[in-house]
C-alpha atoms as a PDB file:
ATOM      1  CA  UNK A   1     -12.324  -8.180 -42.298  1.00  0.00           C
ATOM      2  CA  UNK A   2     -10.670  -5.667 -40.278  1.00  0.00           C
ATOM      3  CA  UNK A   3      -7.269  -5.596 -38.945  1.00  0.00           C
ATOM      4  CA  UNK A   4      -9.175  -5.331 -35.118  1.00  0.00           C
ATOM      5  CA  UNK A   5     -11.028  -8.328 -36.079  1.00  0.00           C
ATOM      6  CA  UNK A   6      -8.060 -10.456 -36.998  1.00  0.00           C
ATOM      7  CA  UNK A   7      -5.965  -9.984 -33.855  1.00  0.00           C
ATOM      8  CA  UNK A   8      -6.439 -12.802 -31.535  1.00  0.00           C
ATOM      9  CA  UNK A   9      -7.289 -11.476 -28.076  1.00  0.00           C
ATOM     10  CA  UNK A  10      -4.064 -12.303 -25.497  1.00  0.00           C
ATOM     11  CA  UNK A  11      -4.974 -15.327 -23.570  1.00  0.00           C
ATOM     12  CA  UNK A  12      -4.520 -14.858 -19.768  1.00  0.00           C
ATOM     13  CA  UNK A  13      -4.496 -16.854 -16.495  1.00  0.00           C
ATOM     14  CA  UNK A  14      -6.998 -15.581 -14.163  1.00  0.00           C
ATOM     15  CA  UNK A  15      -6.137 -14.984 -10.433  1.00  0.00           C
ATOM     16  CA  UNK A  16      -6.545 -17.531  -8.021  1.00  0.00           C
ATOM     17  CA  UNK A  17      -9.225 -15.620  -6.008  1.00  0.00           C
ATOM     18  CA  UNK A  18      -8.909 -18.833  -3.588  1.00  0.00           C
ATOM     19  CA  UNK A  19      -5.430 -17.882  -2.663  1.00  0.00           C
ATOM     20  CA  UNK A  20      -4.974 -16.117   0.500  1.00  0.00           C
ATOM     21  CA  UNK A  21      -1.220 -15.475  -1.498  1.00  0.00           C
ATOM     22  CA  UNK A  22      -3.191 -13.313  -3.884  1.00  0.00           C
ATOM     23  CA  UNK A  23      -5.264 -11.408  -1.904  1.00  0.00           C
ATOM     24  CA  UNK A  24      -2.150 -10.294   0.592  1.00  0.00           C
ATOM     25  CA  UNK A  25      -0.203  -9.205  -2.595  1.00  0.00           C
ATOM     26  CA  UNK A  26      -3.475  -6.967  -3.242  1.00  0.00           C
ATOM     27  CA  UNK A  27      -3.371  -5.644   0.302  1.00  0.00           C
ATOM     28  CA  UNK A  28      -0.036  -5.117   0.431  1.00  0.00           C
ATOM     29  CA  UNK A  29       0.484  -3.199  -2.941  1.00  0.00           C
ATOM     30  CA  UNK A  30      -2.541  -1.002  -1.406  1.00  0.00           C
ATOM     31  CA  UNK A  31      -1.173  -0.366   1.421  1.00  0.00           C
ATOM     32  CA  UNK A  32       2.259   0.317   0.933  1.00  0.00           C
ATOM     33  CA  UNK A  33       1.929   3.851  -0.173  1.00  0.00           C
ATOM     34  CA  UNK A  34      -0.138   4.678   2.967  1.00  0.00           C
ATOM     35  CA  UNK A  35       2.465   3.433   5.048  1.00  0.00           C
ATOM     36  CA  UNK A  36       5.002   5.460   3.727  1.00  0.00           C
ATOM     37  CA  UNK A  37       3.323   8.426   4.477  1.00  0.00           C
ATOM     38  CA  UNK A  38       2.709   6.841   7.827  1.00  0.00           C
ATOM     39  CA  UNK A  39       6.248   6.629   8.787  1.00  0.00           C
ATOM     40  CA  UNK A  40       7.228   9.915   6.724  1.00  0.00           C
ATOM     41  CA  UNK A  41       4.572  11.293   9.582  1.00  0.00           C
ATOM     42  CA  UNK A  42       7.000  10.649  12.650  1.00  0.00           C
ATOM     43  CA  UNK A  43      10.082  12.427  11.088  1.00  0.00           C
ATOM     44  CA  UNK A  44      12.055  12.919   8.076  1.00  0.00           C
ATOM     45  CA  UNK A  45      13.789   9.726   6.968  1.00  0.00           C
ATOM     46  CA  UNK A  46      16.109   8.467   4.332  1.00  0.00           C
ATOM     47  CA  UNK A  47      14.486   5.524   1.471  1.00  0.00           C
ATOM     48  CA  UNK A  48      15.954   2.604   3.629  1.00  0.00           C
ATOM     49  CA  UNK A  49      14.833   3.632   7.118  1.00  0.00           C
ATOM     50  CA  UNK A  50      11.395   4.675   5.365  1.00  0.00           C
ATOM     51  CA  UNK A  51      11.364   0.456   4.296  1.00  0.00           C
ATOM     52  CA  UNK A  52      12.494  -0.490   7.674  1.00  0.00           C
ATOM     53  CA  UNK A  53       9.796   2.021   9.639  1.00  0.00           C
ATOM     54  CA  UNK A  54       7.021   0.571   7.169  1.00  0.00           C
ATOM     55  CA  UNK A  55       8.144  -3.127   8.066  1.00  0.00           C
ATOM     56  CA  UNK A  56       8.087  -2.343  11.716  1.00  0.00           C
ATOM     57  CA  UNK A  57       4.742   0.030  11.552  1.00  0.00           C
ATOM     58  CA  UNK A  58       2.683  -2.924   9.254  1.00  0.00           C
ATOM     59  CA  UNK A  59       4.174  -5.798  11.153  1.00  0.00           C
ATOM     60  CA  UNK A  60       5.209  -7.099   8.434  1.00  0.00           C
ATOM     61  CA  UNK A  61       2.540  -6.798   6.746  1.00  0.00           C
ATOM     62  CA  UNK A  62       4.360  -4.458   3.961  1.00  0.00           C
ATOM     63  CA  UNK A  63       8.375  -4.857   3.426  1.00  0.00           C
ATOM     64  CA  UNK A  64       8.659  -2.491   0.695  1.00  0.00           C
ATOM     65  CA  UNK A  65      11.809  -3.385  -1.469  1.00  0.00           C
ATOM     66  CA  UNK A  66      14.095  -0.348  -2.807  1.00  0.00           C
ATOM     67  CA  UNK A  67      12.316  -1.196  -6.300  1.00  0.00           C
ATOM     68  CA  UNK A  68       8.952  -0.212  -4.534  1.00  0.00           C
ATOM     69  CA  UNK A  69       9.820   2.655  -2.457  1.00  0.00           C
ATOM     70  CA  UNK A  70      11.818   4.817  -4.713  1.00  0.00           C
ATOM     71  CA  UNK A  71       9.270   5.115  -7.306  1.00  0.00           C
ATOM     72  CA  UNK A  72       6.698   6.096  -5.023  1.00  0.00           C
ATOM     73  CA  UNK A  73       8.706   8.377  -2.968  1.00  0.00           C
ATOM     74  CA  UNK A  74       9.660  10.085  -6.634  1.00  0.00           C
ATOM     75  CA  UNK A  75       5.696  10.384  -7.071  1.00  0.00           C
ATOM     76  CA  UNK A  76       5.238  11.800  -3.964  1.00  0.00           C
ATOM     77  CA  UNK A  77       8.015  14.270  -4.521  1.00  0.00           C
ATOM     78  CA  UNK A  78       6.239  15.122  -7.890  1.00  0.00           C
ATOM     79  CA  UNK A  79       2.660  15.532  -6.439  1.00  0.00           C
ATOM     80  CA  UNK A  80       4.076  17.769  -3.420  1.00  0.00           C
ATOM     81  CA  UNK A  81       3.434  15.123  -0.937  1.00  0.00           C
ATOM     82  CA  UNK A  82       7.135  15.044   0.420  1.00  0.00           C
ATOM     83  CA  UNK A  83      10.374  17.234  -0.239  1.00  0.00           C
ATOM     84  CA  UNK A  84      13.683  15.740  -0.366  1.00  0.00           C
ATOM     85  CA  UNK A  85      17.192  17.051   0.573  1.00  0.00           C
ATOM     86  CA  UNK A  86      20.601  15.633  -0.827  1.00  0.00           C
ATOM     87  CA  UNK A  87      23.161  15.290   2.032  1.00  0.00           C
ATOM     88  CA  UNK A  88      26.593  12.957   1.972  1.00  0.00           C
ATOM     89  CA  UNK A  89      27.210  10.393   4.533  1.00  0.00           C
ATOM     90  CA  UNK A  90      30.064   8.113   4.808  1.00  0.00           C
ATOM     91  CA  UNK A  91      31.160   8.955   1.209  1.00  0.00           C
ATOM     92  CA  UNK A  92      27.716   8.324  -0.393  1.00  0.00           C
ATOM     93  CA  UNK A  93      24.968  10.476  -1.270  1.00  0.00           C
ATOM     94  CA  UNK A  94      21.885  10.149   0.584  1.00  0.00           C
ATOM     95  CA  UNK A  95      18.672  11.807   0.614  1.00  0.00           C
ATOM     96  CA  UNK A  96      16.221  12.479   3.278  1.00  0.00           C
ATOM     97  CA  UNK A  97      12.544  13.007   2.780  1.00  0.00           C
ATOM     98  CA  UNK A  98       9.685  15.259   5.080  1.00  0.00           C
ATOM     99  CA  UNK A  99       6.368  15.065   4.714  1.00  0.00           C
ATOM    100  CA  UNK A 100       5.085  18.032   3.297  1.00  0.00           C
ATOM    101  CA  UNK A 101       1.519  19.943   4.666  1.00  0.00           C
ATOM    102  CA  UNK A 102      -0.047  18.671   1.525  1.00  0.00           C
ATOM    103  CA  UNK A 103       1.727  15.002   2.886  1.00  0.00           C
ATOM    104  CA  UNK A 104      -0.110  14.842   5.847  1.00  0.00           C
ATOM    105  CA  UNK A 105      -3.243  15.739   4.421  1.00  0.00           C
ATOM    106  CA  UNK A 106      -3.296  13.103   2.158  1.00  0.00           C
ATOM    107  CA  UNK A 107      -1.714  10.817   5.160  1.00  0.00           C
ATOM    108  CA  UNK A 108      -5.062  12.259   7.171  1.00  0.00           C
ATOM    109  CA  UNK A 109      -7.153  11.322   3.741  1.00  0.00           C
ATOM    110  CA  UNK A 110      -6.015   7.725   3.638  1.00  0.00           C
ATOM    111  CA  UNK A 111      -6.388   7.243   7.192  1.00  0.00           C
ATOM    112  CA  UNK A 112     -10.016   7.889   7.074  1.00  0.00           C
ATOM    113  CA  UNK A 113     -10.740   6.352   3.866  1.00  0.00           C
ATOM    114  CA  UNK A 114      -8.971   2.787   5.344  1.00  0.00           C
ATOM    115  CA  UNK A 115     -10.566   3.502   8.758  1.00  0.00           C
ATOM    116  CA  UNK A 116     -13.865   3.069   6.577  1.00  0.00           C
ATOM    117  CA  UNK A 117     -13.068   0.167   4.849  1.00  0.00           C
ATOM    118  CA  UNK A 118     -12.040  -1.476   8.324  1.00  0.00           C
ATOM    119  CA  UNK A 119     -15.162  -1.106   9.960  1.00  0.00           C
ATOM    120  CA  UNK A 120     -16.904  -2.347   7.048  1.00  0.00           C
ATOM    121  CA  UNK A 121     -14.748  -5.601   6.817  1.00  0.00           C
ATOM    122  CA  UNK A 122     -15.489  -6.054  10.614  1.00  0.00           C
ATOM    123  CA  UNK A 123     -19.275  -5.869   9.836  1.00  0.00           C
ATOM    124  CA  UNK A 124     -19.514  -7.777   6.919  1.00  0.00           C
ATOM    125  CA  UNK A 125     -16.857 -10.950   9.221  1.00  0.00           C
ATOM    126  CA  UNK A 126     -20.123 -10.213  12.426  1.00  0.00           C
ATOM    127  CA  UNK A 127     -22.740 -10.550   9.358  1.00  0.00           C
ATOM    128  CA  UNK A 128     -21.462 -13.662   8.084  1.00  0.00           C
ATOM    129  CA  UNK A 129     -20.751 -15.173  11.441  1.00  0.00           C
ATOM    130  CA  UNK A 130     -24.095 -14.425  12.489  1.00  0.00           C
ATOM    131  CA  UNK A 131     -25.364 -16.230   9.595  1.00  0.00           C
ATOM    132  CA  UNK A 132     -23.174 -19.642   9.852  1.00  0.00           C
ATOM    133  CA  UNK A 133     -24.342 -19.752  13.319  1.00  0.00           C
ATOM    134  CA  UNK A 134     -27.988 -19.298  12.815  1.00  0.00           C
ATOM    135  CA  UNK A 135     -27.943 -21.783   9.548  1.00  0.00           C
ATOM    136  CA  UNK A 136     -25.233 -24.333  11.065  1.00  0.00           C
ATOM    137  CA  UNK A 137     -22.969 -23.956   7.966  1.00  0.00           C
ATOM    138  CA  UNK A 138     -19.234 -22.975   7.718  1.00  0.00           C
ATOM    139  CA  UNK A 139     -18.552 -19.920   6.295  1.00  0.00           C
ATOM    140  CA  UNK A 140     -20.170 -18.810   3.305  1.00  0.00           C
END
């Protein structure tokens, strides 16, 4: 027997695909990043008005914590999607970030590609409200 063969496989729970908890966790974790850019599109901004402006922008929808945002705004700084600039405020260290060219195409990218998805989601909710009124059933 193999040493593959004798290692048990790692027993997992399975998402609760019934839970509207789990499928706004999936939404928001997509969704963050575009927001970012989103608000990094009005004006340079520092990590915690980036988390406020995303709040505000998403109603709510994403509220990016500083255990979120700083990773991805690292990313972006990596990939060339935003600069960054040190300054000191009140004593502390602060930095701002700007959407770089390359930033606002991939803003412009992300825009388009969840423009698509929305008008698919709105005809796939007209399909299957077509079809619970024609058979008389609830949804799906």
């Amino acid at each position: 027997m193999t040493q593959a063969a004798r290692v048990a496989p790692i027993s997992r729970t399975a998402p609760d695909y019934t839970s509207r908890a789990y499928w706004a966790g999936t939404i928001k974790m997509s969704l963050s990043k575009f927001f970012i850019l989103r608000s990094l599109h009005d004006r340079p901004m520092h990590g915690y008005d980036i988390a406020r402006a995303v709040e505000m922008i998403s109603n709510g929808c994403c509220s990016p914590t500083e255990g979120t945002i700083y990773p991805v705004l690292k990313e972006f700084e990596e990939g060339g999607y935003v600069t960054s600039e040190a300054e000191v405020v009140q004593g502390r260290q602060r930095k701002t970030y700007t959407l770089t060219t390359k930033g606002r195409d991939a803003f412009r990218v992300g825009l388009e590609a969840w423009m698509d998805v929305t008008r698919t989601l709105i005809e796939t909710d007209q399909q299957i409200t077509q079809i619970t009124k024609r058979e008389g059933t609830g949804c799906c």
